[in-house]
N, C-alpha and C. Protein backbone atom coordinates (compact mmCIF):
# COMPACT_ATOMS: atom_id res chain seq x y z
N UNK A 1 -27.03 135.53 -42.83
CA UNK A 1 -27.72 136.80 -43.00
C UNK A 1 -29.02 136.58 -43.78
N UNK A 2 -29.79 137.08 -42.91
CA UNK A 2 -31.41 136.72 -44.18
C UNK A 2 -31.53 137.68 -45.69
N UNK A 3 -32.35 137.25 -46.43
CA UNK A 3 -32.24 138.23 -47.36
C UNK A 3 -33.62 139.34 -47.28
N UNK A 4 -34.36 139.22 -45.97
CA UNK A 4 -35.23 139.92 -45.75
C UNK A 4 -35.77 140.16 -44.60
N UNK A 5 -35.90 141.39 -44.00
CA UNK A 5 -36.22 141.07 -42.84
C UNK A 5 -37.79 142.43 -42.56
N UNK A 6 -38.69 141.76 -41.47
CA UNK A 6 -40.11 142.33 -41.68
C UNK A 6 -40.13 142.78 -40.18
N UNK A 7 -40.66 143.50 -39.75
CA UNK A 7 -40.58 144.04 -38.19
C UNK A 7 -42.34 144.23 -38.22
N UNK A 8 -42.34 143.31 -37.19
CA UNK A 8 -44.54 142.97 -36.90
C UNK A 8 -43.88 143.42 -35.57
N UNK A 9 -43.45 143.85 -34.54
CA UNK A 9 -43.83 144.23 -33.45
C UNK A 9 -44.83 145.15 -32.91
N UNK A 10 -45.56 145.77 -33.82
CA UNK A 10 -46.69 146.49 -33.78
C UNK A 10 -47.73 145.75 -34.25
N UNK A 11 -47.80 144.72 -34.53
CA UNK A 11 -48.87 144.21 -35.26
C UNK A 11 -49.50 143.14 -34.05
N UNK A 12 -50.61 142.69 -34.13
CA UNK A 12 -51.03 141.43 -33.17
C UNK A 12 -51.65 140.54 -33.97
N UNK A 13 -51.68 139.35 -33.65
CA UNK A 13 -52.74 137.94 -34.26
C UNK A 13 -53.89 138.67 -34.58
N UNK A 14 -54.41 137.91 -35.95
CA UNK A 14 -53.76 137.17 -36.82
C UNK A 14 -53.18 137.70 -37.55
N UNK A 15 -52.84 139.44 -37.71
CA UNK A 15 -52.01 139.97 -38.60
C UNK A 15 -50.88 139.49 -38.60
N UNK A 16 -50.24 139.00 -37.52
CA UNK A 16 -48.37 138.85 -37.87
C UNK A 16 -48.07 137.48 -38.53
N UNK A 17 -48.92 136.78 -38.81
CA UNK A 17 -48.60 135.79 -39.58
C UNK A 17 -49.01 135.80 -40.99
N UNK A 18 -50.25 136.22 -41.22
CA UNK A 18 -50.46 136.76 -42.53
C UNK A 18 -49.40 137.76 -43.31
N UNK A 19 -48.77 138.89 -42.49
CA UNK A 19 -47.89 139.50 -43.46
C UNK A 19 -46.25 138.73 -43.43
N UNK A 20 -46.17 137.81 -42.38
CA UNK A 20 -45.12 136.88 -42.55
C UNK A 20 -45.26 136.09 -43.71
N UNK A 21 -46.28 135.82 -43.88
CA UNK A 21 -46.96 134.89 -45.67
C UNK A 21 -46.78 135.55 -46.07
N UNK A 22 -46.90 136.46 -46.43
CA UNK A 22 -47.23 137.57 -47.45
C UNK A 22 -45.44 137.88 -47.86
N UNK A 23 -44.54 137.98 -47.10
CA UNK A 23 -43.51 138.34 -47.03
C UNK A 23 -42.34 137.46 -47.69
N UNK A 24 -43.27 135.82 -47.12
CA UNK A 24 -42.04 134.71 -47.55
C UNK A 24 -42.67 134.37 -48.78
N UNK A 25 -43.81 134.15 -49.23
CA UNK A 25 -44.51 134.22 -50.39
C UNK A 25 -43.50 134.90 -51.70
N UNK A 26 -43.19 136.18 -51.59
CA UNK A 26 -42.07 136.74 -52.21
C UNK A 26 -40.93 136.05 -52.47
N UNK A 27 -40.44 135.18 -51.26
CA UNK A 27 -38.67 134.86 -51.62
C UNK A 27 -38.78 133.39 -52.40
N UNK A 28 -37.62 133.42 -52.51
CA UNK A 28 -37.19 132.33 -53.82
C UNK A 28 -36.60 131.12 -52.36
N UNK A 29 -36.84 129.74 -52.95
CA UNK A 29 -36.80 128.63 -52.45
C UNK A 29 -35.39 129.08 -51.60
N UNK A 30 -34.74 128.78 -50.75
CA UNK A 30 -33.35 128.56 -49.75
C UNK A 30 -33.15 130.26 -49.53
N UNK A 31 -34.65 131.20 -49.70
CA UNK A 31 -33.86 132.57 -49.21
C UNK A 31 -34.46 132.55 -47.61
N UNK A 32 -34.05 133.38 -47.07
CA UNK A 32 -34.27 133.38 -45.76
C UNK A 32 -35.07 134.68 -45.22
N UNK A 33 -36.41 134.99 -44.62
CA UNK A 33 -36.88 136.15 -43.71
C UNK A 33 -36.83 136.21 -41.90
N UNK A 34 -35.93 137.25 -42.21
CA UNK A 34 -35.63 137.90 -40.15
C UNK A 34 -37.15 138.32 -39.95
N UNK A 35 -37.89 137.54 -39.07
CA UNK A 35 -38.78 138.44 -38.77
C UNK A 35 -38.98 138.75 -37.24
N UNK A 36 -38.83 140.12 -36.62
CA UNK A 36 -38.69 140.50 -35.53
C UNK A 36 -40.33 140.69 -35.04
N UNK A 37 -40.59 140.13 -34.00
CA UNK A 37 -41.50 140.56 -33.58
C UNK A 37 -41.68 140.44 -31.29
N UNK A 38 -42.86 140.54 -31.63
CA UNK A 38 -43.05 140.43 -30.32
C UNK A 38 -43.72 139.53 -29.14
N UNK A 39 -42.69 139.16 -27.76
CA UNK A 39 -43.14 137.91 -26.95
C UNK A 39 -44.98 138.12 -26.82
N UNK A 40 -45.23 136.42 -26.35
CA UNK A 40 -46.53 136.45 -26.20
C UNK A 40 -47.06 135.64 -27.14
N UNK A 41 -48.35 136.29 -27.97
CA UNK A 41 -48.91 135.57 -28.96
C UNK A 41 -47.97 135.24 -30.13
N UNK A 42 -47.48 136.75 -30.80
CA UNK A 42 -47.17 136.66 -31.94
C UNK A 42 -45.48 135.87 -32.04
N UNK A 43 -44.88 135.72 -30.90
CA UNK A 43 -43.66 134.33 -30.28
C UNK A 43 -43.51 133.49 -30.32
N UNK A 44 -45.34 132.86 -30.24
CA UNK A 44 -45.65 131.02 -30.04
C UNK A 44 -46.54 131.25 -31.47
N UNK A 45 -46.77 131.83 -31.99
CA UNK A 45 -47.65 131.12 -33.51
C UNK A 45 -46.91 131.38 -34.45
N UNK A 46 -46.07 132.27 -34.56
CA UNK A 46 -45.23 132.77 -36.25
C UNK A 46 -44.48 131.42 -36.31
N UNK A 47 -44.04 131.00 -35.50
CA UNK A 47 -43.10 129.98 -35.55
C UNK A 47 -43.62 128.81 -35.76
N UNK A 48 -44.54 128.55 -35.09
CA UNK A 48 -45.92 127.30 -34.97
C UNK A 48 -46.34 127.19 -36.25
N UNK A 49 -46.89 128.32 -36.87
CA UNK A 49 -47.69 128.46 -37.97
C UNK A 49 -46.60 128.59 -39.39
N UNK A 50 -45.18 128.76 -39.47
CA UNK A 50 -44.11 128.49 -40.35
C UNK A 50 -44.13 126.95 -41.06
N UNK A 51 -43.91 126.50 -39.98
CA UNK A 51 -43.90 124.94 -39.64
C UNK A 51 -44.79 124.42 -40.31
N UNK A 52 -45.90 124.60 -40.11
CA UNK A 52 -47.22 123.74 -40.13
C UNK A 52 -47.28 124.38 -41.70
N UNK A 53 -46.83 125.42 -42.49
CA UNK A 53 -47.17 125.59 -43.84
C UNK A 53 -46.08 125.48 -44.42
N UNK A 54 -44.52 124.52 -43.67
CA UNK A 54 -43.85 123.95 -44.45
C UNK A 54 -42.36 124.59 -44.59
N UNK A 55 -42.10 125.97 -43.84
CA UNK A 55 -41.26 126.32 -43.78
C UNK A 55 -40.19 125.59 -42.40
N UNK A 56 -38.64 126.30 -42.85
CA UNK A 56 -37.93 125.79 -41.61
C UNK A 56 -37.31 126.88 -40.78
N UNK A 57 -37.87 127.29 -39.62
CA UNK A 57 -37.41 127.95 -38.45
C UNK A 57 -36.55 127.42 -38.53
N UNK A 58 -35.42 128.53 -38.49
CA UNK A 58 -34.05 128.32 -38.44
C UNK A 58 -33.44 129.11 -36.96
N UNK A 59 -33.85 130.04 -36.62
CA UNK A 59 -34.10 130.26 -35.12
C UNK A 59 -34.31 131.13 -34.59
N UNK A 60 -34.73 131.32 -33.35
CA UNK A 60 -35.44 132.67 -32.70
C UNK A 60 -34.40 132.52 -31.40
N UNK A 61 -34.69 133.97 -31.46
CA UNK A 61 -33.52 134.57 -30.18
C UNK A 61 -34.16 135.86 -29.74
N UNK A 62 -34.28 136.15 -28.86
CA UNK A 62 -34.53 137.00 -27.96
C UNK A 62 -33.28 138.45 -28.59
N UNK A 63 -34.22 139.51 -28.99
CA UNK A 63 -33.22 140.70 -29.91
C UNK A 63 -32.93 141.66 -28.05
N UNK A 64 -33.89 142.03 -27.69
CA UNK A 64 -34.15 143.17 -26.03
C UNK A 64 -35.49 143.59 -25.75
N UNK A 65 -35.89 144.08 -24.60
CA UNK A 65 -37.20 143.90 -23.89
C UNK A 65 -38.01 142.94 -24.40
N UNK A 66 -38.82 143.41 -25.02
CA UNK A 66 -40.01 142.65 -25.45
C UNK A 66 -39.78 141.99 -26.97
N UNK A 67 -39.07 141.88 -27.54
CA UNK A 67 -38.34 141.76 -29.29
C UNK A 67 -37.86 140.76 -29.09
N UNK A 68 -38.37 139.81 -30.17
CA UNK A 68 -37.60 138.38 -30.16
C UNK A 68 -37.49 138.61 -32.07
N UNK A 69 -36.57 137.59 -32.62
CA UNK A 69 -36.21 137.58 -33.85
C UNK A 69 -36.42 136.41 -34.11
N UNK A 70 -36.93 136.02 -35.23
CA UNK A 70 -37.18 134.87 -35.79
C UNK A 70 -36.71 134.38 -37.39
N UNK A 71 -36.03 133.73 -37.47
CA UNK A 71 -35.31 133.54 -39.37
C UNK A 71 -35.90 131.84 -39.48
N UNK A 72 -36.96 132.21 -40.75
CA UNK A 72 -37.33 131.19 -41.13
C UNK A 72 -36.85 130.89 -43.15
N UNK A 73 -36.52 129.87 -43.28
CA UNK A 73 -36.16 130.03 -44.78
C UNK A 73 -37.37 129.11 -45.34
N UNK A 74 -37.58 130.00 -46.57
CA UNK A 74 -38.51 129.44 -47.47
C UNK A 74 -38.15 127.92 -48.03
């Protein structure tokens, strides 16, 4: 279970990764953020861009229609 979870499905590049920072920035080392968002851009970079600033995607799954979920821990 994450200990936070942020819903960007309204949001588009480059906002959904900035308030994903903004979000994990907050948690304490081994906590975890659900972040739901949406296929397309914001699908292939939240996850891309986790990575590359050191976090670990722990995994994305497809939530329904257009909504995928993503839990990355700090």
């Amino acid at each position: 279970m994450a200990n936070k979870t942020l819903d960007i499905t309204r949001e588009h590049c480059p906002m959904t990764f900035v308030k994903t920072k903004i979000e994990l920035a907050k948690l304490q080392a081994g906590d975890t953020l659900e972040v739901l968002l949406s296929e397309g851009e914001p699908l292939e970079n939240v996850p891309r861009n986790a990575v590359e600033q050191g976090y670990n995607v722990v995994k994305v799954e497809h939530v329904e229609g257009t909504t995928h979920r993503v839990v990355i821990r700090k």
